[in-house]
Protein backbone atom coordinates (compact mmCIF):
# COMPACT_ATOMS: atom_id res chain seq x y z
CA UNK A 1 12.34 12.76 21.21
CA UNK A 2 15.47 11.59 22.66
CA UNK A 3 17.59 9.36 20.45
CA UNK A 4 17.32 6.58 22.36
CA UNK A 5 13.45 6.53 22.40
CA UNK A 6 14.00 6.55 18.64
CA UNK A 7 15.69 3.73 18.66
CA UNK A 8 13.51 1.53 20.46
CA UNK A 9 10.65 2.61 18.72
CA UNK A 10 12.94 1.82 15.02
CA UNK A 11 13.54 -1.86 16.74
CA UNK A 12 10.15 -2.54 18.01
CA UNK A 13 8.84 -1.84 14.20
CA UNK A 14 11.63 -3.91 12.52
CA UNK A 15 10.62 -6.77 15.07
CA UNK A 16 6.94 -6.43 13.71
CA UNK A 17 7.54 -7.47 10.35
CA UNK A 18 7.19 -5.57 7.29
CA UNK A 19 5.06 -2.60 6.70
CA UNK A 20 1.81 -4.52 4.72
CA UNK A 21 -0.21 -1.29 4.76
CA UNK A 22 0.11 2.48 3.76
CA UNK A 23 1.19 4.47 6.43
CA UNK A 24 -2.09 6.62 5.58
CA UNK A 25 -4.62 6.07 3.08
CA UNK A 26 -6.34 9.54 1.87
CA UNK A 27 -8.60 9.24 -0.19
CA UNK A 28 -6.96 10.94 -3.16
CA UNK A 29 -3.03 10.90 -4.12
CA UNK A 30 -1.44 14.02 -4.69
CA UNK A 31 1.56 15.13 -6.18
CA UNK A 32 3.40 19.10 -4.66
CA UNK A 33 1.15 20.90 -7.89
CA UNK A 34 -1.89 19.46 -5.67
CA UNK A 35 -3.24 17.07 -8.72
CA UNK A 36 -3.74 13.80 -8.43
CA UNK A 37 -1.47 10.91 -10.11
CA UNK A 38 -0.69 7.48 -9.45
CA UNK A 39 2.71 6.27 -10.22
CA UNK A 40 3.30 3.16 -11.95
CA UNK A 41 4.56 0.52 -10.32
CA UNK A 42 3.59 -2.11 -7.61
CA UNK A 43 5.27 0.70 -4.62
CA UNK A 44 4.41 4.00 -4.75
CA UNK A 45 5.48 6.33 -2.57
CA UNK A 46 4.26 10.24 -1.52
CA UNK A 47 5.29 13.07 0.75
CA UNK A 48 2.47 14.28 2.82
CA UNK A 49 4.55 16.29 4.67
CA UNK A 50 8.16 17.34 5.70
CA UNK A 51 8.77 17.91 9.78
CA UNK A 52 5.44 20.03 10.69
CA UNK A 53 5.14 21.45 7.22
CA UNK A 54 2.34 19.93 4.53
CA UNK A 55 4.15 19.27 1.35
CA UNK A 56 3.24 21.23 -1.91
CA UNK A 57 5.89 22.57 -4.21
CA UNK A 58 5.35 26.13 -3.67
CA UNK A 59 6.26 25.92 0.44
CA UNK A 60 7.99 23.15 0.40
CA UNK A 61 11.87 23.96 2.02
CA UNK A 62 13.30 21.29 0.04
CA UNK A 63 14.21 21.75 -2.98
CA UNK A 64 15.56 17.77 -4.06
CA UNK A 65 13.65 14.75 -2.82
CA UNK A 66 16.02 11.14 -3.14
CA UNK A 67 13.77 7.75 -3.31
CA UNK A 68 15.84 4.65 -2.34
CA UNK A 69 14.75 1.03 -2.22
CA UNK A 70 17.59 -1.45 -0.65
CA UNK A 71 17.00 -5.09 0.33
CA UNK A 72 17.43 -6.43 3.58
CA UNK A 73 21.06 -6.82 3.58
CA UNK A 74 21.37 -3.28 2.87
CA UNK A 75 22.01 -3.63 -1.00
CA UNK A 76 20.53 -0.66 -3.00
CA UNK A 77 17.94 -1.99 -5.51
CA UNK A 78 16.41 1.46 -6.85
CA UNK A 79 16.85 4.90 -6.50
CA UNK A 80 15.05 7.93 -7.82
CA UNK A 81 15.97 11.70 -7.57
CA UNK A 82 13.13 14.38 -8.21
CA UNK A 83 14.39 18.06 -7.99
CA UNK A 84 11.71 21.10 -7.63
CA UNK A 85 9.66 21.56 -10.51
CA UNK A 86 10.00 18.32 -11.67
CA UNK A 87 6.39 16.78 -12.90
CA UNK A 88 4.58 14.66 -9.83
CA UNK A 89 7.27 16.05 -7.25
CA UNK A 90 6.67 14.64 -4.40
CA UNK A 91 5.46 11.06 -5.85
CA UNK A 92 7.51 8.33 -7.16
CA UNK A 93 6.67 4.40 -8.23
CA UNK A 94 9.11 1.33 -8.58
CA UNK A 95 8.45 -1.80 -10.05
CA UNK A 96 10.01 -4.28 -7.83
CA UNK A 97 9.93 -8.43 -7.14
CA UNK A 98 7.85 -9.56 -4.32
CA UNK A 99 9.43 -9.57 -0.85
CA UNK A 100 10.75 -6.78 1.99
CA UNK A 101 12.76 -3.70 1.44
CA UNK A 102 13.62 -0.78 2.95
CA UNK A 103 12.73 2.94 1.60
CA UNK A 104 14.26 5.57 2.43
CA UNK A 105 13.66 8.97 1.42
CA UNK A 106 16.06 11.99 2.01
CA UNK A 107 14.67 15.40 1.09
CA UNK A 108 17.48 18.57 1.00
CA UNK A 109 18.27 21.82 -1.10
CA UNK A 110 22.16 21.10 -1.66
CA UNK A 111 23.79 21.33 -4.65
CA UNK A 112 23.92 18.09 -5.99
CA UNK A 113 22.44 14.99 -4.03
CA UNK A 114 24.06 13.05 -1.60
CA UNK A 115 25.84 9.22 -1.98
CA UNK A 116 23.69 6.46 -1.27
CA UNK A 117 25.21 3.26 -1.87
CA UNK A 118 25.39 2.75 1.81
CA UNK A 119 21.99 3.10 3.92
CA UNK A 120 24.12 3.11 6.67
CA UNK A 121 25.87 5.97 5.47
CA UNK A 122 24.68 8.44 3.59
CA UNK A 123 27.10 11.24 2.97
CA UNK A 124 26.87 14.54 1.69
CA UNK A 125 30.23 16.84 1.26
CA UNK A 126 31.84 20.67 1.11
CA UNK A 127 30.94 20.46 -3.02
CA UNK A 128 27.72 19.18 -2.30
CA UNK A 129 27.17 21.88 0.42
CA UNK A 130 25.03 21.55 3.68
CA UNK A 131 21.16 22.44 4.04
CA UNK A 132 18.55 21.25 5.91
CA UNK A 133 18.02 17.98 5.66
CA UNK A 134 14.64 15.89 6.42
CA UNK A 135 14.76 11.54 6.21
CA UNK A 136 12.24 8.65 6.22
CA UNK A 137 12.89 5.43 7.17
CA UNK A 138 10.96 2.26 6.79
CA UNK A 139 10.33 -1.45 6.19
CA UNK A 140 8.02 -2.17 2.90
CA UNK A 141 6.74 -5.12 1.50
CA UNK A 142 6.39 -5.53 -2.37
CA UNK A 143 3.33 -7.59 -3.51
CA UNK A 144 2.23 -8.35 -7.02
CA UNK A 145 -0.74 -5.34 -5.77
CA UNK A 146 0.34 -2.00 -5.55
CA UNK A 147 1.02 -1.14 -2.16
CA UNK A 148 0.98 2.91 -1.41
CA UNK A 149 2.87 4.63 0.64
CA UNK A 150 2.60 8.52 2.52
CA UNK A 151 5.55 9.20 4.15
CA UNK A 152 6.55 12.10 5.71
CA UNK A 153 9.91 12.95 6.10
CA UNK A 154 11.83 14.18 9.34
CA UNK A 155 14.25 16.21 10.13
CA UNK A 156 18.09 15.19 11.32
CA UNK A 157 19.70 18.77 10.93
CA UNK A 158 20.87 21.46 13.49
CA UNK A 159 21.17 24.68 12.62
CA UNK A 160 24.04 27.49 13.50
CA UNK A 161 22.80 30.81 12.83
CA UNK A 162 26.14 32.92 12.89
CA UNK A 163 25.20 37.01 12.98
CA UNK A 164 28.02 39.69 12.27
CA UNK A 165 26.25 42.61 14.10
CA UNK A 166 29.06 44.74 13.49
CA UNK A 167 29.88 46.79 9.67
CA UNK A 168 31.88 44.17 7.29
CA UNK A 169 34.82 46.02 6.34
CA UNK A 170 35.45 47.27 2.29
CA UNK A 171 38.39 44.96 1.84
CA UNK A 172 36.19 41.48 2.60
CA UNK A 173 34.95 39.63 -0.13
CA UNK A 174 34.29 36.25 1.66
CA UNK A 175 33.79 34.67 5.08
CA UNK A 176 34.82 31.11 5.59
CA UNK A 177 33.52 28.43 8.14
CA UNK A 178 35.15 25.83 8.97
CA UNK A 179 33.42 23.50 11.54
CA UNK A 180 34.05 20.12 13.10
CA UNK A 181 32.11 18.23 15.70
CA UNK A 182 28.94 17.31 13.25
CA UNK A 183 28.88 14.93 10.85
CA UNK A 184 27.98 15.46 6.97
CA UNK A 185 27.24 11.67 6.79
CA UNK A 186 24.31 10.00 8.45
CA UNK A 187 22.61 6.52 9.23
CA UNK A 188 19.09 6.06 8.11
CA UNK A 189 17.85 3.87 10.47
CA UNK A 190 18.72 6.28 13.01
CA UNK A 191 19.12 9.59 11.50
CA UNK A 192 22.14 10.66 13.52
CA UNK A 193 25.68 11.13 12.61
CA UNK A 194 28.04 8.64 11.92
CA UNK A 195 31.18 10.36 11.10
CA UNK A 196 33.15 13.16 12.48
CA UNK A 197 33.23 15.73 9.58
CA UNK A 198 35.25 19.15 8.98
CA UNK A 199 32.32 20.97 7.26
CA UNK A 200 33.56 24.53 5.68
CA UNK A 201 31.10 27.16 3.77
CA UNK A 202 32.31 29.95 1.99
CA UNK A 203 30.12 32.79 1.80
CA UNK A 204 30.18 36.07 -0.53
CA UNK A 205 30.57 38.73 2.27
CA UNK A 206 28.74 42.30 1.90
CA UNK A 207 30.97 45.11 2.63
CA UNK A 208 29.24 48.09 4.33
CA UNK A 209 26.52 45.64 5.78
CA UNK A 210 25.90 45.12 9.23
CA UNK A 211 23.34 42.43 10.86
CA UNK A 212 24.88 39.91 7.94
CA UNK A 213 23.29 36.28 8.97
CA UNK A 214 25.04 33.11 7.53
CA UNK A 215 23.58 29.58 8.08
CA UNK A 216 25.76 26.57 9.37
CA UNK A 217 23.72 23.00 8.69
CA UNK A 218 25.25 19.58 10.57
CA UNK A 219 23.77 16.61 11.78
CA UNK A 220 24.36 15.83 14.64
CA UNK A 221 26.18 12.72 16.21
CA UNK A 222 23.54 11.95 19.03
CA UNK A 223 25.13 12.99 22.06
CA UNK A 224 24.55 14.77 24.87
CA UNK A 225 27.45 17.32 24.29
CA UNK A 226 27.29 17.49 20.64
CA UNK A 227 29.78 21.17 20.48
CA UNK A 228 30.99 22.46 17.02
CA UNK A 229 34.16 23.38 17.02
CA UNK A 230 33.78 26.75 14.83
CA UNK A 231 36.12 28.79 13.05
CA UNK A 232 35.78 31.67 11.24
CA UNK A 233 38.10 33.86 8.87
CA UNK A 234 37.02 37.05 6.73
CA UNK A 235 39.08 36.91 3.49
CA UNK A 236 40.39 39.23 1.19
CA UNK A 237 39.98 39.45 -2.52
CA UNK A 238 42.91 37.49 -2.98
CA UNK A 239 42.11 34.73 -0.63
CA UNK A 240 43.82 35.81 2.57
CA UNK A 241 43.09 36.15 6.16
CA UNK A 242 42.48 39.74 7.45
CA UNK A 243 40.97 38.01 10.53
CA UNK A 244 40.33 34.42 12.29
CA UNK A 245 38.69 33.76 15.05
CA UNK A 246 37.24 30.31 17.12
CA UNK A 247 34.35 29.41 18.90
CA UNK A 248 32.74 26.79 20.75
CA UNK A 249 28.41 26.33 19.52
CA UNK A 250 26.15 23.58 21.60
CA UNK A 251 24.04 22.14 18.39
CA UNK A 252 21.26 19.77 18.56
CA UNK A 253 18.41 18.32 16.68
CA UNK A 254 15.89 20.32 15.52
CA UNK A 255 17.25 23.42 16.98
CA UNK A 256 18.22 26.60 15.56
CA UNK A 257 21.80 28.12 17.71
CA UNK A 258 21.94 31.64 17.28
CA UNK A 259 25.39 33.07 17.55
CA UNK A 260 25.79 37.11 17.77
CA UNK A 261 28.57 39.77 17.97
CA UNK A 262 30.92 42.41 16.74
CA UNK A 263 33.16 39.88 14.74
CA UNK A 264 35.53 43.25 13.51
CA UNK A 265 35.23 45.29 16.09
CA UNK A 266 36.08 45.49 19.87
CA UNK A 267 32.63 46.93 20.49
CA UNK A 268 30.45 44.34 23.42
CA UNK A 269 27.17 45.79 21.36
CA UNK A 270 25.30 42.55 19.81
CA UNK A 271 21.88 41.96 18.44
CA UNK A 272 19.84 39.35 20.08
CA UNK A 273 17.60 37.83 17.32
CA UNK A 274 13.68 37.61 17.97
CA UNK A 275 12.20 34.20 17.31
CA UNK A 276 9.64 34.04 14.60
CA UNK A 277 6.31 32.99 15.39
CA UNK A 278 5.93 30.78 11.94
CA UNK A 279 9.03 28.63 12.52
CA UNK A 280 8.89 25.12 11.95
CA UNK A 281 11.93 24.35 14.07
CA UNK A 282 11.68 22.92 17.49
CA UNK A 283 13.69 25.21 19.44
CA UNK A 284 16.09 28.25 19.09
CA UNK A 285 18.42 29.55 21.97
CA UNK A 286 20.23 32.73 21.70
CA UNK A 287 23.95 33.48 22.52
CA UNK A 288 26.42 36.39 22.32
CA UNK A 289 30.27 36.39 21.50
């Protein structure tokens, strides 16, 4: 869906009013260990699913759930964090006073959760490290009933898939990326970018290896030439360049870039990747350096 169908659809749905009634209403509440539990609390909230994928613990590909309640001028009211394993993951209640809110519900496997003060922007960063990332986004009403709540979650990431086809020399430890033209902070009434970020990953590198594969997450900004601006450098024990080199990667939504070639080597041989049947991504494209 294009971003500006999004949109509409966001603002038709704030014009309506708040959300009176669960988004679905099975006829049994589950938590990601497939037992059933209500929360306590006059809002409770599940995952049924995340993108195309039903939610239980042992397939989910998220490994930290954040629950946030904020009132209508954007002020956060409540916020819980689950992390995999947790009991009832996947389900969360809040108590709250009468009146509209808005939930939102951001679902990742970084390292430590992003900031949330700011619905508007929500920002993860190079310690909290880059994965993919799934949101929800709605208008709630609180009543003195509990009102419940399936959500599932969507997701706002694009994905570079950067393959060294060639051997990784004995003298690299790491490989650094260092990206710009993405954002690491997002809006979640729209889901897109809000903020040019330099994103950089530092991976352990595995000498002797060929075929290596190293994942680049960003969320994209929303246009229609959303390019990172890549580099990458293979480092030394000590920390220092034996090699740099730049490229140019079109990212979007929901879409998996592959990027292959001999990064050491002067050789034109590259793999091109096969898709796999089971992915839950919406598209992949292939291209060679």
């Amino acid at each position: 869906m294009k971003p500006s169908h999004y949109l509409f659809i966001l603002f038709a749905l704030l014009l309506a009013g708040c959300t009176k009634e669960p988004v679905s209403s099975p006829s049994a509440e589950q938590t990601g260990q497939g037992t059933t539990y209500t929360p306590t609390g006059n809002v409770a909230v599940y995952i049924d699913s995340l993108g195309i994928r039903p939610f239980i613990e042992s397939g989910s590909p998220c490994t930290h759930l954040c629950f946030a309640i904020y009132d209508t001028n954007g002020v956060r009211v409540k916020q819980t964090n689950q992390k995999s394993g947790d009991n009832h993951y996947g389900a969360v209640g809040f108590l709250l006073d009468e009146g509209c809110y808005r939930l939102v519900v951001v679902a990742h496997s970084s390292n430590r959760n992003p900031t949330m003060t700011d619905p508007a922007k929500i920002k993860f960063n190079n310690g909290t490290g880059y994965t993919d990332t799934y949101l929800y986004h709605s208008t709630i009403e609180a009543t003195p009933s509990q009102q419940k709540f399936h959500v599932s979650p969507q997701r706002i990431t694009a994905l570079c898939r950067f393959v060294v086809a060639d051997t990784i020399p004995d003298s690299i430890t790491q490989m650094r990326f260092t990206y710009t033209g993405g954002s690491a902070h997002f809006d979640a009434m729209t889901g897109l970018g809000v903020t040019a970020s330099t994103q950089t990953v530092v991976c352990d590198a595995m000498p002797g290896l060929d075929n290596s594969i190293y994942d680049l997450y960003t969320i994209p900004m929303g246009t229609d030439e959303d390019t990172l601006q890549l580099t990458v450098a293979a480092l030394d024990a000590e920390g220092g360049k034996t090699l740099e080199r730049q490229f140019k990667v079109p990212v979007h939504c929901d879409q998996i870039t592959w990027l292959s070639g001999s990064f050491f080597s002067t050789s034109d041989w590259v793999v091109t990747p096969t898709t796999d049947p089971d992915s839950d991504w919406g598209s992949e494209v292939f291209q060679n350096y």
